[in-house]
N, C-alpha and C. Protein backbone atom coordinates (compact mmCIF):
# COMPACT_ATOMS: atom_id res chain seq x y z
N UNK A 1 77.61 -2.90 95.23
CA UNK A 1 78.79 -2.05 95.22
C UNK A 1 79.71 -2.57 94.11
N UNK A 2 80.40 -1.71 93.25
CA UNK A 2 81.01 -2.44 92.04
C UNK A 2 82.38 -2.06 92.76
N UNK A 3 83.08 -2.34 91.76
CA UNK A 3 84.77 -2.49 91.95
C UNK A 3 85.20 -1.01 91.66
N UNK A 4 84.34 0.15 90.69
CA UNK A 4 84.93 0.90 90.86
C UNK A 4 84.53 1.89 92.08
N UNK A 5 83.56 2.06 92.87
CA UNK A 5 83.01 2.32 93.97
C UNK A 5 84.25 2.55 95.27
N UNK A 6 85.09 1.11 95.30
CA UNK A 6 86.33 0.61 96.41
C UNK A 6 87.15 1.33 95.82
N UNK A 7 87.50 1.54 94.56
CA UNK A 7 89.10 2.25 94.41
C UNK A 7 89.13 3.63 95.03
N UNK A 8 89.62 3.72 95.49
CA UNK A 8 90.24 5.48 96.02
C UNK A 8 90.87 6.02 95.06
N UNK A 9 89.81 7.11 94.98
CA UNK A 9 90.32 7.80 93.81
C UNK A 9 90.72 9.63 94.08
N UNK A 10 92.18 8.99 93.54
CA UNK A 10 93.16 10.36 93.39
C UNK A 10 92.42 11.81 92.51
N UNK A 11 91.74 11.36 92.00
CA UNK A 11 91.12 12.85 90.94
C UNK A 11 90.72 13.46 91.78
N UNK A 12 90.34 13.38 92.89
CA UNK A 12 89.28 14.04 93.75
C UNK A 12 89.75 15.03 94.50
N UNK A 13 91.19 14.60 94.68
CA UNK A 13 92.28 15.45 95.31
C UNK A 13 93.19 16.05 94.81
N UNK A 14 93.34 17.01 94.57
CA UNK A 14 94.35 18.30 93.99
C UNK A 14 96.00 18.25 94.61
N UNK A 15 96.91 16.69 94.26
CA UNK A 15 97.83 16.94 94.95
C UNK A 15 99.15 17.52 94.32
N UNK A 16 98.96 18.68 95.03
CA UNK A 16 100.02 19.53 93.88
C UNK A 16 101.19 19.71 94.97
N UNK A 17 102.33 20.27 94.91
CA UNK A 17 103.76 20.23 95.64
C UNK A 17 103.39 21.36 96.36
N UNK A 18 104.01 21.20 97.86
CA UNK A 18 104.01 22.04 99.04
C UNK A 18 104.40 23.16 98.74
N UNK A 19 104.11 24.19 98.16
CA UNK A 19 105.14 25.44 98.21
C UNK A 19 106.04 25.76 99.36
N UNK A 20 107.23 25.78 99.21
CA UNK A 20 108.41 26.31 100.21
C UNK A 20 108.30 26.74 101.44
N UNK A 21 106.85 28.31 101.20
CA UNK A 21 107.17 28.82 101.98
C UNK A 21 106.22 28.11 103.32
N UNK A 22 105.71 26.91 103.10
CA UNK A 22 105.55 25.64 103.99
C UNK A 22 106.17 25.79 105.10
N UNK A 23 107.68 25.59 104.49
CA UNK A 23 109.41 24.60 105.35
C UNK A 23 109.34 26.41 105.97
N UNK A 24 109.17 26.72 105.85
CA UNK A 24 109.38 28.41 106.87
C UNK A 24 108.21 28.91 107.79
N UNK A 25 107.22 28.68 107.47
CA UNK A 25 105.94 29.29 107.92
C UNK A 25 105.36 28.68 108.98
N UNK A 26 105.21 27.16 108.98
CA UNK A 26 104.96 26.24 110.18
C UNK A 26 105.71 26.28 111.17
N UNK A 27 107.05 25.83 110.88
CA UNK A 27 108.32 26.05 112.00
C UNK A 27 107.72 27.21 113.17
N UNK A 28 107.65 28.13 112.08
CA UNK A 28 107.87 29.79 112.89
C UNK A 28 106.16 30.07 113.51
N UNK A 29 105.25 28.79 112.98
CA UNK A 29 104.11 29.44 114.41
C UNK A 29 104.19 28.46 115.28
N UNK A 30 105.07 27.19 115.02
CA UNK A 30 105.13 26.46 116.36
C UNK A 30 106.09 27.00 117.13
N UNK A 31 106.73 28.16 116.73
CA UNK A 31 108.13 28.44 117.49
C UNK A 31 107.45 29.69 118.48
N UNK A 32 106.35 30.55 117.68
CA UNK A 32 105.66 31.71 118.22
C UNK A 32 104.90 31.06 119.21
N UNK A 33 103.68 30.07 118.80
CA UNK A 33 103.25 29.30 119.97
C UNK A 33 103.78 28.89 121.15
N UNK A 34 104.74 28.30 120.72
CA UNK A 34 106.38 27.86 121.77
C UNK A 34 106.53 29.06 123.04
N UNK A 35 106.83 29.88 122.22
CA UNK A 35 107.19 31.24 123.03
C UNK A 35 105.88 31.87 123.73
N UNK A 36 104.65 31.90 123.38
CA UNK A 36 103.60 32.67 123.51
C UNK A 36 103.38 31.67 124.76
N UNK A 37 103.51 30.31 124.58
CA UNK A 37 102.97 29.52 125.82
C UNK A 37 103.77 29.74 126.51
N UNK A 38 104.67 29.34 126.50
CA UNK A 38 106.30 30.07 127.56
C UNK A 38 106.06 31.07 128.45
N UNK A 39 105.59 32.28 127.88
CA UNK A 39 105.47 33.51 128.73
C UNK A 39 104.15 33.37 129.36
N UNK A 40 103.19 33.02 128.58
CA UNK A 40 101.52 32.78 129.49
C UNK A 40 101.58 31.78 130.24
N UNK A 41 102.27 30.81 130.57
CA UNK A 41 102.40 29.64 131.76
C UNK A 41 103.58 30.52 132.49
N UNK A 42 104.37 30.76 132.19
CA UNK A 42 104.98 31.44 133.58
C UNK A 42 104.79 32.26 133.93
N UNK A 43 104.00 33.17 133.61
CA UNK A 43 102.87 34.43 134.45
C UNK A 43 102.02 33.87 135.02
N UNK A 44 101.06 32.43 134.39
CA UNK A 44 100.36 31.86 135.58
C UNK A 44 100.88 31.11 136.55
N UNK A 45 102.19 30.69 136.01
CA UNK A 45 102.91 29.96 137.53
C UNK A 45 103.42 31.13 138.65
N UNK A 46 103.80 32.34 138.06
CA UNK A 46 104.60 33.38 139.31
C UNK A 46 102.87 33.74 139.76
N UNK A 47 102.12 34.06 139.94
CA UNK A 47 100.46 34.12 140.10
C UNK A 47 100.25 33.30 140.93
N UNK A 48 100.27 31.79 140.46
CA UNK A 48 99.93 30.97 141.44
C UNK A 48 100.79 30.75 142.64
N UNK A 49 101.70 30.77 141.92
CA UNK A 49 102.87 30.88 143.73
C UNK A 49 102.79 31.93 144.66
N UNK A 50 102.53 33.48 144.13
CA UNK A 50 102.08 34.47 145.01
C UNK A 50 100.94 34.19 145.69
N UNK A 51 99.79 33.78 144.86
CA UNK A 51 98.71 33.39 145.78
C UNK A 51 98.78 32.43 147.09
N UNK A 52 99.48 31.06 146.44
CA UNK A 52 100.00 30.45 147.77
C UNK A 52 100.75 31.08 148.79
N UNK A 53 101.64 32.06 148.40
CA UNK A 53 102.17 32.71 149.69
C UNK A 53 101.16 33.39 150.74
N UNK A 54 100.64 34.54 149.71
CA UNK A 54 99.39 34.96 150.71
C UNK A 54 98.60 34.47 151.29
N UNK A 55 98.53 32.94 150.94
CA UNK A 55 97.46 32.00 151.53
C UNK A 55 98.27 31.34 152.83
N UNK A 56 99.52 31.49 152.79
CA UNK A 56 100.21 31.12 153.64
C UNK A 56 100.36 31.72 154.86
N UNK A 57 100.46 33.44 154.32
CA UNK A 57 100.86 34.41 155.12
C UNK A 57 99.03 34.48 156.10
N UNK A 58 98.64 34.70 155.66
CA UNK A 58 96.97 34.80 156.14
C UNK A 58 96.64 33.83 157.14
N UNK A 59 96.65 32.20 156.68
CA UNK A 59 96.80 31.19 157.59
C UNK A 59 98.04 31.58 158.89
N UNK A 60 99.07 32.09 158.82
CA UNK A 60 100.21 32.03 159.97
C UNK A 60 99.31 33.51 160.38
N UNK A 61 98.74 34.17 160.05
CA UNK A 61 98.22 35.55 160.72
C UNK A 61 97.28 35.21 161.63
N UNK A 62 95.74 34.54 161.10
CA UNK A 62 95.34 33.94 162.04
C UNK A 62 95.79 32.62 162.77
N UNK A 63 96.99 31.88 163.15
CA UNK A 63 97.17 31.13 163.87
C UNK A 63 97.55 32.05 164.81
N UNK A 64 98.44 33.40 164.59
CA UNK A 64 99.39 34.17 165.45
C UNK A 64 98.30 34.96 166.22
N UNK A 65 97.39 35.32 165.72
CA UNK A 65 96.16 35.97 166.33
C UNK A 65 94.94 35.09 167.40
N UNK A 66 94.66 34.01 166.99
CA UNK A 66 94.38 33.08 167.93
C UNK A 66 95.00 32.69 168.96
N UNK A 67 96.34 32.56 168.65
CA UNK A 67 97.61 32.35 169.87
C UNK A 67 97.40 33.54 170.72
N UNK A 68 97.45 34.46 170.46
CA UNK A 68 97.89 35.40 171.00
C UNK A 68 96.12 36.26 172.25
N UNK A 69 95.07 35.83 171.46
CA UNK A 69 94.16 35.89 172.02
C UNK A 69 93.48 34.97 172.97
N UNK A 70 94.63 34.08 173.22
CA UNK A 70 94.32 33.05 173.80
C UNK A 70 93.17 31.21 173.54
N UNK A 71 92.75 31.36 172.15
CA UNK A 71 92.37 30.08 171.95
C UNK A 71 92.55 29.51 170.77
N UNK A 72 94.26 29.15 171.01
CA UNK A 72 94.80 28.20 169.86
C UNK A 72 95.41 27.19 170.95
């Protein structure tokens, strides 16, 4: 392995300046992401809480129905 092998070499890479519209464009899909997750986690959280209710309501239906038929 020679010595020039180890240098890291910059030619290889095209480092030219960020264009601007960079500082605008990223912001605004982490901000869309931001928002897009926002609304799709709290549609699956109001979802999952309804389900627990019904799972709730169902369980107190048959306890009230066993009670009431005599073997609870």
């Amino acid at each position: 392995m020679s010595s020039d092998d180890a240098v890291f070499d910059l030619s290889l890479y095209h480092l030219t300046p960020m264009p601007a519209g960079h500082f605008i464009y990223i912001p605004a899909i982490l901000l869309l992401g931001l928002v897009a997750g926002w609304i799709l986690g709290s549609r699956a959280a109001a979802d999952a809480y309804a389900a627990e209710l019904r799972r709730r309501e169902q369980r107190a239906a048959k306890k009230r129905a066993a009670a009431v038929s005599g073997r609870g």
